[in-house]
PDB file of N, CA and C in Angstrom:
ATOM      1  N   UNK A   1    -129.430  86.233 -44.287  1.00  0.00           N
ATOM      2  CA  UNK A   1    -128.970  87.279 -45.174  1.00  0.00           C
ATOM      3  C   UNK A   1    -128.782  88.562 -44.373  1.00  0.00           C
ATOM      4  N   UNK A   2    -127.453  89.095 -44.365  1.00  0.00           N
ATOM      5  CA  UNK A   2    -127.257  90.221 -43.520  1.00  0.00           C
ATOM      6  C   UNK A   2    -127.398  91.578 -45.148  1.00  0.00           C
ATOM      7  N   UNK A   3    -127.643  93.006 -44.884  1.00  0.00           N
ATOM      8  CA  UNK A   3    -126.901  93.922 -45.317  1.00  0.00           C
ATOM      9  C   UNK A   3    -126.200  94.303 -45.207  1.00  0.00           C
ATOM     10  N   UNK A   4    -124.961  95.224 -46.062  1.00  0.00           N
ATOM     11  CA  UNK A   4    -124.085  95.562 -45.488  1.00  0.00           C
ATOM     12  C   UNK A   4    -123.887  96.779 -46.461  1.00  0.00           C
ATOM     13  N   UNK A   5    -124.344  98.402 -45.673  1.00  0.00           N
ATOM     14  CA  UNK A   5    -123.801  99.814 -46.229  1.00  0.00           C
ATOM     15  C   UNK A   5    -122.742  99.765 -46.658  1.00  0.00           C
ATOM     16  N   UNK A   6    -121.822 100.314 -48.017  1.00  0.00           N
ATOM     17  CA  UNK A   6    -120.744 100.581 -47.911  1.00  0.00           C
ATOM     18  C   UNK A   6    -120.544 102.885 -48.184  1.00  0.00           C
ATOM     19  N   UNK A   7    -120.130 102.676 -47.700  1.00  0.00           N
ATOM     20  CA  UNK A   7    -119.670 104.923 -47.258  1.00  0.00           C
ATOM     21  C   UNK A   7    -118.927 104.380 -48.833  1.00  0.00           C
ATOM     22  N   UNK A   8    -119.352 105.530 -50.038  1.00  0.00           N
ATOM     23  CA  UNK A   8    -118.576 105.145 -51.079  1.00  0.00           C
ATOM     24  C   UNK A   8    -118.090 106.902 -51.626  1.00  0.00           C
ATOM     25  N   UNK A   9    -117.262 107.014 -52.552  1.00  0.00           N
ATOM     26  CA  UNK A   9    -116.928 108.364 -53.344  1.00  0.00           C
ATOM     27  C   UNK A   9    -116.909 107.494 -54.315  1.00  0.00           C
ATOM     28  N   UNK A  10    -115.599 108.374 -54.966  1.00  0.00           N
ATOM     29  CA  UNK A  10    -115.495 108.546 -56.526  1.00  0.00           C
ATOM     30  C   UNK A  10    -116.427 107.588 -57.092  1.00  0.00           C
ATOM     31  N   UNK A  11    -117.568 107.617 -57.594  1.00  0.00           N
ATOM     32  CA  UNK A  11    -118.205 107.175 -58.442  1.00  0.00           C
ATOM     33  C   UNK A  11    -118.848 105.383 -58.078  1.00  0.00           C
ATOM     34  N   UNK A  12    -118.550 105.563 -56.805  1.00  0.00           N
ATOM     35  CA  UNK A  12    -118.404 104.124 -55.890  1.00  0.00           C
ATOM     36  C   UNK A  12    -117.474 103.097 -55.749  1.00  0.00           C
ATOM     37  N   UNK A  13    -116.463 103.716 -56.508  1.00  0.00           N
ATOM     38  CA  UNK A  13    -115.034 102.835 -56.030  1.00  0.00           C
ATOM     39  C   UNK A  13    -114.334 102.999 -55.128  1.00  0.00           C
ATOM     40  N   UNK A  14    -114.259 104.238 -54.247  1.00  0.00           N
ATOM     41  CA  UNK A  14    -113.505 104.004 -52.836  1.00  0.00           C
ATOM     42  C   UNK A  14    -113.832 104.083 -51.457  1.00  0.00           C
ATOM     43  N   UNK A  15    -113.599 103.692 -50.583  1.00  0.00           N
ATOM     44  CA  UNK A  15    -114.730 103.944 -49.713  1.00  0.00           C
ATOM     45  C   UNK A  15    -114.209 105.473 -49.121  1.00  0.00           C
ATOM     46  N   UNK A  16    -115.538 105.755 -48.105  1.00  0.00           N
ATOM     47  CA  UNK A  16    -115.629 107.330 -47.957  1.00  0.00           C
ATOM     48  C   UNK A  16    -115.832 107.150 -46.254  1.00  0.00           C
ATOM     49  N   UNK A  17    -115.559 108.287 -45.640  1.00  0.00           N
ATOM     50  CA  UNK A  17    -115.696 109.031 -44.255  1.00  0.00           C
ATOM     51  C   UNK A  17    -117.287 109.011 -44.304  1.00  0.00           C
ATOM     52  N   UNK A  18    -117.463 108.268 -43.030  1.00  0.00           N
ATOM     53  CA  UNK A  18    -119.341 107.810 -42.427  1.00  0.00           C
ATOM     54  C   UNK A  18    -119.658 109.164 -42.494  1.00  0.00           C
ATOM     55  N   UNK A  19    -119.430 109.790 -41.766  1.00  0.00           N
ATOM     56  CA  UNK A  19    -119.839 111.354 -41.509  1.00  0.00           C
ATOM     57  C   UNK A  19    -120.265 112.148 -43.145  1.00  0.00           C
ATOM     58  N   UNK A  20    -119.008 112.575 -43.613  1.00  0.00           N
ATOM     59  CA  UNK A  20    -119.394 112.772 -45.552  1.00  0.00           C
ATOM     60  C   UNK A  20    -120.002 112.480 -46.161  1.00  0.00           C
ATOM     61  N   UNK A  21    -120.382 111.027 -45.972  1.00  0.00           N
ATOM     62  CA  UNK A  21    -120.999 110.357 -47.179  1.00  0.00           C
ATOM     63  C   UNK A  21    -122.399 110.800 -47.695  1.00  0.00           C
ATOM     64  N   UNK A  22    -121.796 111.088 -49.375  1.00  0.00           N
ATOM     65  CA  UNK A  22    -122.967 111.202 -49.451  1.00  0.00           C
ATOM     66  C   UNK A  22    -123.974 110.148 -50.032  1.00  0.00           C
ATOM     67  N   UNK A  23    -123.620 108.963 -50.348  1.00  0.00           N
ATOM     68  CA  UNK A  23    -124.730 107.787 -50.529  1.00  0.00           C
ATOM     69  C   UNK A  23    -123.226 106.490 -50.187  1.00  0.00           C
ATOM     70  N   UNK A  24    -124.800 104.960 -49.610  1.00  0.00           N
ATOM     71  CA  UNK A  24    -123.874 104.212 -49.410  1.00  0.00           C
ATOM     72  C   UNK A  24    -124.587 103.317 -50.766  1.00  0.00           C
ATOM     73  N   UNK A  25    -123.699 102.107 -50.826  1.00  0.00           N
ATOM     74  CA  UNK A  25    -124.128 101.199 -51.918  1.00  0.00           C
ATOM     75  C   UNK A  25    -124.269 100.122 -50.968  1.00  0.00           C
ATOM     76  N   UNK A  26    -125.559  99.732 -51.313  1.00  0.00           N
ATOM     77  CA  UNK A  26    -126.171  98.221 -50.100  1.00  0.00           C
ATOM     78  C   UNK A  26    -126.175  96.898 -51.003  1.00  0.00           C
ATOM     79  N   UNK A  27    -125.191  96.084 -50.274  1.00  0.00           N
ATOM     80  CA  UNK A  27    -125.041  94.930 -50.865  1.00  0.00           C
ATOM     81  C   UNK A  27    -126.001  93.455 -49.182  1.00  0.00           C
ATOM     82  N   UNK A  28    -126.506  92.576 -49.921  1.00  0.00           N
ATOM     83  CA  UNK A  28    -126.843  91.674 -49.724  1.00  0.00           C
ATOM     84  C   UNK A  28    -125.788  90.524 -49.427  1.00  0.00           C
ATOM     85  N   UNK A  29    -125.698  90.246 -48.270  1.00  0.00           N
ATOM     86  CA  UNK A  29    -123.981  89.236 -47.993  1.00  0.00           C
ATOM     87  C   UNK A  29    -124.735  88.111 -47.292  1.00  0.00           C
ATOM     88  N   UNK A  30    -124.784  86.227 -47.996  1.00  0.00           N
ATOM     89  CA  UNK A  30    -124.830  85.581 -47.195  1.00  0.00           C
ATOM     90  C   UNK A  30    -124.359  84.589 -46.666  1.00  0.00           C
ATOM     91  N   UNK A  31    -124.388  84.780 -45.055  1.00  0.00           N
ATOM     92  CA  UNK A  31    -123.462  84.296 -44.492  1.00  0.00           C
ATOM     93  C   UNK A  31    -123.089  83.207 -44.540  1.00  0.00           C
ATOM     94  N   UNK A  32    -124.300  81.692 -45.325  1.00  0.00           N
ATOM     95  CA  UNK A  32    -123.669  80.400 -45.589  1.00  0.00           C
ATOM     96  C   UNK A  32    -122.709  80.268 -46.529  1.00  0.00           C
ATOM     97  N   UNK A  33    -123.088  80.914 -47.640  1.00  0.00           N
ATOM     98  CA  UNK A  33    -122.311  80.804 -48.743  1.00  0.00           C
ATOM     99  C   UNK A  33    -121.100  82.215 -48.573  1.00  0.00           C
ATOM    100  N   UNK A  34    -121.313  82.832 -48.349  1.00  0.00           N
ATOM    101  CA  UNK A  34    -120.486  83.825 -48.196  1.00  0.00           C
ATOM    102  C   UNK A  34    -120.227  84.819 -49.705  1.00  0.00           C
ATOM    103  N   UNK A  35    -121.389  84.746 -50.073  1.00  0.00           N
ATOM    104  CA  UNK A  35    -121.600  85.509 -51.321  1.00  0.00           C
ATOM    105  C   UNK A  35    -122.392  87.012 -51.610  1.00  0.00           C
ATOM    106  N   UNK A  36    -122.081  87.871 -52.071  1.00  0.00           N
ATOM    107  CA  UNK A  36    -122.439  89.078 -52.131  1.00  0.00           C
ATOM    108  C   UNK A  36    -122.834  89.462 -53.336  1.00  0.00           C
ATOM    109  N   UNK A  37    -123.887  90.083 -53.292  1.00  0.00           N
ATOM    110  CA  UNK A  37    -124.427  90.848 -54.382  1.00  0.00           C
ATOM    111  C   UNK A  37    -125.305  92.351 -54.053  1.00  0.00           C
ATOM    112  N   UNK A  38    -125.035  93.041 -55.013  1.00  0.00           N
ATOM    113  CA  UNK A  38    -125.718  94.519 -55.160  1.00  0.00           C
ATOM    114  C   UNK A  38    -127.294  94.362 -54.607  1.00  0.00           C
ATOM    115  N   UNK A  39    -127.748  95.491 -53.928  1.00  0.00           N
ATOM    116  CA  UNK A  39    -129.087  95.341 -53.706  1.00  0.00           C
ATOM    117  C   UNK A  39    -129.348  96.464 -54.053  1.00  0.00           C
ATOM    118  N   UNK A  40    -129.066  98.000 -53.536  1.00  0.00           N
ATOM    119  CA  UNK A  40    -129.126  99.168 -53.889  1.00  0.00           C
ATOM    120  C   UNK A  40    -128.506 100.758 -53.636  1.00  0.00           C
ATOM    121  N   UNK A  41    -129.008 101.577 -53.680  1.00  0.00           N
ATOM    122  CA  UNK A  41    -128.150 102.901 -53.371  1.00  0.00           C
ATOM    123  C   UNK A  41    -129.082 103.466 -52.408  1.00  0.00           C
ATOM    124  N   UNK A  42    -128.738 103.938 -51.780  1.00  0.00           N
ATOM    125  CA  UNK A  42    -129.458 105.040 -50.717  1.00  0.00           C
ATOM    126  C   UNK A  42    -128.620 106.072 -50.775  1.00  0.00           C
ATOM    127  N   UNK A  43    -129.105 107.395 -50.765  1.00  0.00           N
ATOM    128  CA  UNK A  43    -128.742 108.724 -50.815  1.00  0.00           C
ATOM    129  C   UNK A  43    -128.740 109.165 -49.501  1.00  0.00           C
ATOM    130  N   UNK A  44    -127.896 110.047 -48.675  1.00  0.00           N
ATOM    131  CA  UNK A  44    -127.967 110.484 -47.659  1.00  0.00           C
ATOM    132  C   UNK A  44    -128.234 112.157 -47.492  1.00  0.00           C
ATOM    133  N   UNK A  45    -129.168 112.268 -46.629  1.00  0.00           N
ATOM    134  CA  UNK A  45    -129.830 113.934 -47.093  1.00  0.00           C
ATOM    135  C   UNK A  45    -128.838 114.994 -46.244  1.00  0.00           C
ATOM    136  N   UNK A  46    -127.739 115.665 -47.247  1.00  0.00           N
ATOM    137  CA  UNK A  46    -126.976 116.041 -46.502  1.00  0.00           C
ATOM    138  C   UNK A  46    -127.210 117.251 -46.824  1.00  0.00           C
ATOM    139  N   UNK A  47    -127.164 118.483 -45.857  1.00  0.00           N
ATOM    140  CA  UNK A  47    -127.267 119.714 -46.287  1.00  0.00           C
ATOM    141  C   UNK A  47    -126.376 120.799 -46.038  1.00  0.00           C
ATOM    142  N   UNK A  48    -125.261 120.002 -45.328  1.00  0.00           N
ATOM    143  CA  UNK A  48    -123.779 121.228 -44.892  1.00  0.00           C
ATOM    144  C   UNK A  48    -124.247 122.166 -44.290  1.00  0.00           C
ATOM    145  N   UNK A  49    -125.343 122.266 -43.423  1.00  0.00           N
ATOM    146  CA  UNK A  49    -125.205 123.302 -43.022  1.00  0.00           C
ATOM    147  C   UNK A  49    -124.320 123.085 -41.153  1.00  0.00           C
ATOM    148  N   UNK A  50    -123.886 124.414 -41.183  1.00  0.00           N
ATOM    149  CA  UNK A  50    -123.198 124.398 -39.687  1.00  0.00           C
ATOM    150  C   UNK A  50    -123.648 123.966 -38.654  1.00  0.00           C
ATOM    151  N   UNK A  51    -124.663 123.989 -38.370  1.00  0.00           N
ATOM    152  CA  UNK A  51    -125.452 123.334 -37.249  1.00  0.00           C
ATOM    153  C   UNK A  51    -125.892 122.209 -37.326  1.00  0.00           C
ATOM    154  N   UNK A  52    -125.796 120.873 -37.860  1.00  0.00           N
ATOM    155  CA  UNK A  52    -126.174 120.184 -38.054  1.00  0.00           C
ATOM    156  C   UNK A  52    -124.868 119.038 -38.146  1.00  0.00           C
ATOM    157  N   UNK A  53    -125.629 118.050 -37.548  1.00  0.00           N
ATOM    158  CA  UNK A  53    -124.511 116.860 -37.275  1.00  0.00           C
ATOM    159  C   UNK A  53    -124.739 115.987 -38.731  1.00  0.00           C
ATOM    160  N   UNK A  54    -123.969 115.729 -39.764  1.00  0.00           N
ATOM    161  CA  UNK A  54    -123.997 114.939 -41.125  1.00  0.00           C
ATOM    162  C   UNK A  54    -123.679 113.804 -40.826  1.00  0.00           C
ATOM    163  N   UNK A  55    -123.249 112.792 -39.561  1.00  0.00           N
ATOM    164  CA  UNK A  55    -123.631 112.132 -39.667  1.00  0.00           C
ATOM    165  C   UNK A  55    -124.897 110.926 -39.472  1.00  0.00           C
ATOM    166  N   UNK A  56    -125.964 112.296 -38.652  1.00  0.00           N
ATOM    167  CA  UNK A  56    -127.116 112.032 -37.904  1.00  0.00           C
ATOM    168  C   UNK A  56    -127.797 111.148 -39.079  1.00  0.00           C
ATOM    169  N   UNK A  57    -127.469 112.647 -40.373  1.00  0.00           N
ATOM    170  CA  UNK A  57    -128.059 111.701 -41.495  1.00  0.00           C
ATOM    171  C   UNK A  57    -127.577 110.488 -42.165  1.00  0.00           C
ATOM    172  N   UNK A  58    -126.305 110.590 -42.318  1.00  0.00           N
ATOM    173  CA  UNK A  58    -125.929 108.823 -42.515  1.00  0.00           C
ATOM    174  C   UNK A  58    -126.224 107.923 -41.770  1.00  0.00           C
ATOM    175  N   UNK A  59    -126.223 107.563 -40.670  1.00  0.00           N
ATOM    176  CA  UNK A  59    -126.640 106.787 -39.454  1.00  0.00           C
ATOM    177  C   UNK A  59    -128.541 106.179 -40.058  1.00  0.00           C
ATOM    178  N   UNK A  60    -129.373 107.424 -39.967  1.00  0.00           N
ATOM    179  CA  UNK A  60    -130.484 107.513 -40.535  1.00  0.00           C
ATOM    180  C   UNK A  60    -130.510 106.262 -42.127  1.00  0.00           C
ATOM    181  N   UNK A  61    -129.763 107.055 -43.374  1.00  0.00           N
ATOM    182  CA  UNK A  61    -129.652 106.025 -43.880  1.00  0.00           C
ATOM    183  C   UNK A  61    -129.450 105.001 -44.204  1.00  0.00           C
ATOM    184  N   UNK A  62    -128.751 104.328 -43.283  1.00  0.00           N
ATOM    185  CA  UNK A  62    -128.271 103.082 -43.186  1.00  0.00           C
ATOM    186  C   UNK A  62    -128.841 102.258 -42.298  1.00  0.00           C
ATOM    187  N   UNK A  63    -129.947 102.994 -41.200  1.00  0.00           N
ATOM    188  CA  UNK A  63    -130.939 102.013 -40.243  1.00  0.00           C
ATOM    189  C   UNK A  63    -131.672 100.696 -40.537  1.00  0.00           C
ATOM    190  N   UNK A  64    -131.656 100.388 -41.683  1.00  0.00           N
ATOM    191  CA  UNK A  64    -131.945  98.949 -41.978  1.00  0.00           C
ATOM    192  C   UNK A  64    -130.709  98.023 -42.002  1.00  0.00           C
ATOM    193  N   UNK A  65    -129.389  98.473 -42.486  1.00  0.00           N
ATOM    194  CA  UNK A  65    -128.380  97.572 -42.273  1.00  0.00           C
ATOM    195  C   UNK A  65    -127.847  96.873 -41.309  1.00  0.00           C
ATOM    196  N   UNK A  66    -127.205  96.018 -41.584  1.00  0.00           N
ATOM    197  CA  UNK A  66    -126.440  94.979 -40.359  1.00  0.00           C
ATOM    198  C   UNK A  66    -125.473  95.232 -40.118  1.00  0.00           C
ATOM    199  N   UNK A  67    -124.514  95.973 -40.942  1.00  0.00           N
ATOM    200  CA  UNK A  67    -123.205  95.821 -41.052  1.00  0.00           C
ATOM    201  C   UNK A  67    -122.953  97.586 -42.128  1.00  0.00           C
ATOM    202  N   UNK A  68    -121.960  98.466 -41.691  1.00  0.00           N
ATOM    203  CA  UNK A  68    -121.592  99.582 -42.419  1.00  0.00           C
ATOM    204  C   UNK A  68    -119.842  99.499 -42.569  1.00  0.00           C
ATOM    205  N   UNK A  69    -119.492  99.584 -43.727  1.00  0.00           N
ATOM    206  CA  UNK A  69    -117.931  99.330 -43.997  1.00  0.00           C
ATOM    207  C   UNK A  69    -117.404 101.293 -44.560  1.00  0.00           C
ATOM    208  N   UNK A  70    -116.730 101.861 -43.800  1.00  0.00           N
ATOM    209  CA  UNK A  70    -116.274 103.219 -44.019  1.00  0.00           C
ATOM    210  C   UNK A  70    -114.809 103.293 -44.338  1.00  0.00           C
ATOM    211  N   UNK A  71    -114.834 104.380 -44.677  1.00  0.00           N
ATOM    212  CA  UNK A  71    -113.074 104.673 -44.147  1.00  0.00           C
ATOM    213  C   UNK A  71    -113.022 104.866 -42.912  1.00  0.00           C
ATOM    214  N   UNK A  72    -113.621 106.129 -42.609  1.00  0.00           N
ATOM    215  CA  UNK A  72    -113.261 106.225 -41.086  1.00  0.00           C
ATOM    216  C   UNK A  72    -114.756 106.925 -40.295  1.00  0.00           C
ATOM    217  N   UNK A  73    -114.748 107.022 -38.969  1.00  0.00           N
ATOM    218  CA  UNK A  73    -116.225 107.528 -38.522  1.00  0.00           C
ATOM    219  C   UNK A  73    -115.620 107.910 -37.388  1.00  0.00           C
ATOM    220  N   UNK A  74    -115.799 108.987 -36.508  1.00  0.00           N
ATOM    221  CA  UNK A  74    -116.158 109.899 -35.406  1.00  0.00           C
ATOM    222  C   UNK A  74    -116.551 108.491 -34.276  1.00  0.00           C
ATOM    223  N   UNK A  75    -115.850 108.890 -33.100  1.00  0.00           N
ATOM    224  CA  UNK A  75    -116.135 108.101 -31.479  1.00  0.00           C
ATOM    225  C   UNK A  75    -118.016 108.197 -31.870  1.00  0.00           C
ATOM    226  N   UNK A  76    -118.448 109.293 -31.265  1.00  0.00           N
ATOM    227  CA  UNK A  76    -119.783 109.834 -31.709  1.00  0.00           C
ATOM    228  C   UNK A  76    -120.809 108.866 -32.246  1.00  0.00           C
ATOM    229  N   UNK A  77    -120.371 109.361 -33.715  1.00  0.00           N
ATOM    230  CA  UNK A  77    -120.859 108.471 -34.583  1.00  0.00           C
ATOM    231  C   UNK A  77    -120.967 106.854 -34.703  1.00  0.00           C
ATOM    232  N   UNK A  78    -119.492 106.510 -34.671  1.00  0.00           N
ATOM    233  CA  UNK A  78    -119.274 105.101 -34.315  1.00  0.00           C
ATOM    234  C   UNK A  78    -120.548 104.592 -32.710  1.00  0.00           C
ATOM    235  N   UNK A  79    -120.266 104.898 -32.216  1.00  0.00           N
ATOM    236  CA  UNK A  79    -121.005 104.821 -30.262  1.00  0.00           C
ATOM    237  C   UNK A  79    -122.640 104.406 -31.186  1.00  0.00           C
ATOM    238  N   UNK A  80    -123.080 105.211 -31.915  1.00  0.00           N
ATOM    239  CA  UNK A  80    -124.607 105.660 -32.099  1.00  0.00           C
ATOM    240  C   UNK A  80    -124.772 104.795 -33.211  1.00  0.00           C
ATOM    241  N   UNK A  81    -124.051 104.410 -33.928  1.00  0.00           N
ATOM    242  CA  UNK A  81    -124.350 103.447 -35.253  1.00  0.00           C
ATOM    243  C   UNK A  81    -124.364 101.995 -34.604  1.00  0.00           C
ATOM    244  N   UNK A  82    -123.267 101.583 -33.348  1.00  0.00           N
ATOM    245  CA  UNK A  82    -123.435 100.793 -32.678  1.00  0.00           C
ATOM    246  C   UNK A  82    -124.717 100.591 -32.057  1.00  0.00           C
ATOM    247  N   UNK A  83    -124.971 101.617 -31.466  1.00  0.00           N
ATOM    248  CA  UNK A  83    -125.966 101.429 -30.501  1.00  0.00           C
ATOM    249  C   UNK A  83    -127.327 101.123 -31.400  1.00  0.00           C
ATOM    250  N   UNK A  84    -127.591 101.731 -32.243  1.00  0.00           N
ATOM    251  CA  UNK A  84    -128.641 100.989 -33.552  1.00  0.00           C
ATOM    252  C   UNK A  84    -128.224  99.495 -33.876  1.00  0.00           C
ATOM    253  N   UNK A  85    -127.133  98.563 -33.226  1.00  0.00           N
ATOM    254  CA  UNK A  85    -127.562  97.819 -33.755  1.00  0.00           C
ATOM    255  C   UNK A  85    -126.530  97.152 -34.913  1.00  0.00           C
ATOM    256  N   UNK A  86    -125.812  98.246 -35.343  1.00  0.00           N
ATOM    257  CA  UNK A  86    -124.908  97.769 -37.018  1.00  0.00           C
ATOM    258  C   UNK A  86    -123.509  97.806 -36.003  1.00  0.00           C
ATOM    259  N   UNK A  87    -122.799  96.577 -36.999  1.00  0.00           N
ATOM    260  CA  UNK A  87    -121.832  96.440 -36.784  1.00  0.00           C
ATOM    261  C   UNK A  87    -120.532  97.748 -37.722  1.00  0.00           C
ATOM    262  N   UNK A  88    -119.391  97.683 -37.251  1.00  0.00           N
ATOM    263  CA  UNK A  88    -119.150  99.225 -38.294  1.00  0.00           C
ATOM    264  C   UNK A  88    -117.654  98.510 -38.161  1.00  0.00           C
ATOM    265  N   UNK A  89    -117.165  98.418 -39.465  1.00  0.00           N
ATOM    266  CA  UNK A  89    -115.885  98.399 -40.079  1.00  0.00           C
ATOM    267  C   UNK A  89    -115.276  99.049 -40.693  1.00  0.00           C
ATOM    268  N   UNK A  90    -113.534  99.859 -40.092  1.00  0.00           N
ATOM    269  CA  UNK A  90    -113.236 101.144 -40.606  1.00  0.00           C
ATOM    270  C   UNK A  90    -112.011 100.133 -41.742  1.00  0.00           C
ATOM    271  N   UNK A  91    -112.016 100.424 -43.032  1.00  0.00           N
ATOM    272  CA  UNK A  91    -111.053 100.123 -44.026  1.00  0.00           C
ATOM    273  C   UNK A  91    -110.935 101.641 -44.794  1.00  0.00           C
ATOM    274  N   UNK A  92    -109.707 101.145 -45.698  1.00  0.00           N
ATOM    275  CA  UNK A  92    -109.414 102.318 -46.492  1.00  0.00           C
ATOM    276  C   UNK A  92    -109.123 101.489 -48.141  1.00  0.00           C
ATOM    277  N   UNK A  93    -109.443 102.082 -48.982  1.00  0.00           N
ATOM    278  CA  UNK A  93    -108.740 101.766 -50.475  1.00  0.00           C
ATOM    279  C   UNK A  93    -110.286 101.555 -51.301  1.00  0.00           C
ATOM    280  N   UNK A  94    -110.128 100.744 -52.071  1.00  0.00           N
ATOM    281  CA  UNK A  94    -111.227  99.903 -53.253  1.00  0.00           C
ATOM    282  C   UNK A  94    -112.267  99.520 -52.273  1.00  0.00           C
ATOM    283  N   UNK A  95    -113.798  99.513 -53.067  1.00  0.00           N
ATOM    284  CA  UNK A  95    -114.799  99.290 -52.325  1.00  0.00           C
ATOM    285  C   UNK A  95    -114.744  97.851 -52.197  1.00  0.00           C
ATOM    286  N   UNK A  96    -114.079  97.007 -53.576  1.00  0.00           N
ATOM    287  CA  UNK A  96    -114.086  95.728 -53.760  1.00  0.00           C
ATOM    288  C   UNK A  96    -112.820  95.078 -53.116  1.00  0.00           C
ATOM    289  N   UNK A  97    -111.702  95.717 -52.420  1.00  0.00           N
ATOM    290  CA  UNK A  97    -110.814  94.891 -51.657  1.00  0.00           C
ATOM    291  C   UNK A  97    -111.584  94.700 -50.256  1.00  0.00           C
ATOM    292  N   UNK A  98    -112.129  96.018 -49.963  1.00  0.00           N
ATOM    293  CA  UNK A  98    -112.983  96.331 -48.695  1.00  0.00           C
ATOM    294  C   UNK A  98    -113.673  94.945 -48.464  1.00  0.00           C
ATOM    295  N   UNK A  99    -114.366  94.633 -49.243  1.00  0.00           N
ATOM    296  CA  UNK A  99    -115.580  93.711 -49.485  1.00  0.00           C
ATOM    297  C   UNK A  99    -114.681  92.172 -49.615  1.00  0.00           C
ATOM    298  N   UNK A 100    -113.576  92.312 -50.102  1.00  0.00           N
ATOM    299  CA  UNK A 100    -113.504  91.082 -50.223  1.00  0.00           C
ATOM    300  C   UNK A 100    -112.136  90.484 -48.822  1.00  0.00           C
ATOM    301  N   UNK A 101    -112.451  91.421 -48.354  1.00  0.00           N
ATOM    302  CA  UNK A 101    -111.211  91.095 -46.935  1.00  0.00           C
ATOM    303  C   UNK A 101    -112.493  91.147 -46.090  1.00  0.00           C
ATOM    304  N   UNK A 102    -113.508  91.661 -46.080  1.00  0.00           N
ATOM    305  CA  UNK A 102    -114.305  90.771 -45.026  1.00  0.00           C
ATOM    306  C   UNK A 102    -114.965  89.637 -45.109  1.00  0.00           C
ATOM    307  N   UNK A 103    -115.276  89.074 -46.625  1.00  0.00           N
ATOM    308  CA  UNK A 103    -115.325  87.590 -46.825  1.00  0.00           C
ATOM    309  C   UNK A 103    -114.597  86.938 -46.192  1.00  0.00           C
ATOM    310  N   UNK A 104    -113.195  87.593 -46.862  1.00  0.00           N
ATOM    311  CA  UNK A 104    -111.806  86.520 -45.820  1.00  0.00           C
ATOM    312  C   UNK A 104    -112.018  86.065 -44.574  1.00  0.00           C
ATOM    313  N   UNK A 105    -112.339  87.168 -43.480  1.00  0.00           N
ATOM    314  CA  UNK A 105    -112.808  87.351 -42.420  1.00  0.00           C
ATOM    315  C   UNK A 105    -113.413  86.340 -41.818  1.00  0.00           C
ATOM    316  N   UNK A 106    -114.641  86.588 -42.550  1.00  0.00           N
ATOM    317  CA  UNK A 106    -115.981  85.712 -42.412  1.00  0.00           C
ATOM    318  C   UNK A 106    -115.571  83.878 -42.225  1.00  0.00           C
ATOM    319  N   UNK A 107    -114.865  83.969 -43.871  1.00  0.00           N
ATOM    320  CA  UNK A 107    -114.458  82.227 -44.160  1.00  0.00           C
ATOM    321  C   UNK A 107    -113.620  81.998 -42.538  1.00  0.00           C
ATOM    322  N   UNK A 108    -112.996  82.782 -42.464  1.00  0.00           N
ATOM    323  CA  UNK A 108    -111.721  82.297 -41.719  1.00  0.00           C
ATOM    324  C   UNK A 108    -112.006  81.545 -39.802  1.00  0.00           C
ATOM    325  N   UNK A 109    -112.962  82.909 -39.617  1.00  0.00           N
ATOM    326  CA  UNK A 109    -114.058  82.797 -38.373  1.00  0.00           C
ATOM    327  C   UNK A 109    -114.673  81.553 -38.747  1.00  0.00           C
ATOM    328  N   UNK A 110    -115.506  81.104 -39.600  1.00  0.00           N
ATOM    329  CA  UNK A 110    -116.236  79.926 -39.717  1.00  0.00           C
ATOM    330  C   UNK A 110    -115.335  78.670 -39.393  1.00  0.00           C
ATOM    331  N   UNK A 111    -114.106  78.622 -40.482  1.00  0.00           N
ATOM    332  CA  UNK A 111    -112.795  77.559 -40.239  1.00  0.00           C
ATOM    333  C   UNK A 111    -112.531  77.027 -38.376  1.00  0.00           C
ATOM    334  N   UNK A 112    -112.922  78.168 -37.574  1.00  0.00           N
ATOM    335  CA  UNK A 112    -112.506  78.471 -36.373  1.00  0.00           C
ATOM    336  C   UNK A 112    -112.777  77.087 -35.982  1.00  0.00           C
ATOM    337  N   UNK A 113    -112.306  76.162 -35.430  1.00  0.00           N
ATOM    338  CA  UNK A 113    -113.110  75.113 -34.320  1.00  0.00           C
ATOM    339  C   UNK A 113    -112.905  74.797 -33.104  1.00  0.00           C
ATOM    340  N   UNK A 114    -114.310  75.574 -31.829  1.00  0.00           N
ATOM    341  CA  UNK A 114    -113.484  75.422 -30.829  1.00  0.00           C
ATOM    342  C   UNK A 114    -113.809  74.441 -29.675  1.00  0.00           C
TER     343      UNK A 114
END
C-alpha cells in the first residue's frame, strides 16, 4: 500500500501548485489491485510571510507519503521532495482525471513484459 498527497484547491477538485498548497487530500493506492481510496486531509501550516520558503511547509506535510501529484512545483522543491524519498507527478485539471491517468499508468507498466 503506497500513499499518495494530492496539492488540491477549489474545494478539492483541482489540483494546486506544491509550493501554495494549502492542504493535500491523502489517498491510499494499492498497487495489486490498483485501487484507491480516501484516507485523509492534512493541512499545510502556511503563513505568507516573506521570508519563508511555503514550500518547506508542504514538503513537511506530506513526509509520510510515497507519491505527491501537483500541478506544478519549483526545481527546489521538486530536488527536496525527491530527496525525502516521494515520488512527484506534475498534472493539471480534475483531482479525479489526475488520479485516474496514473492508474492507467500503473496498469499499463504492470502489462509491460520484459
Amino acid at each position: 500500500m503506497k500513499k499518495i498527497g494530492v496539492a488540491v484547491k477549489e474545494n478539492g477538485k483541482r489540483l494546486e501548485h506544491f509550493g501554495v498548497c494549502e492542504y493535500f487530500i491523502v489517498y491510499n493506492y494499492n498497487e495489486t489491485s490498483h485501487d484507491i481510496e480516501y484516507d485523509n486531509i492534512i493541512f499545510s501550516s502556511k503563513d505568507h510571510r516573506p521570508d519563508t520558503e511555503e514550500w518547506e511547509k508542504s514538503a513537511d506535510s506530506i513526509k509520510d507519503c510515497d507519491i505527491v501529484i501537483c500541478e506544478k512545483i519549483g526545481f527546489v522543491a521538486k530536488a527536496e521532495v525527491e530527496r525525502m524519498g516521494i515520488k512527484v507527478i506534475e498534472s493539471e485539471g480534475l483531482v479525479e482525471s489526475a488520479l485516474d491517468d496514473f492508474i492507467n499508468v500503473q496498469i499499463k507498466r504492470d502489462n509491460i513484459k520484459l
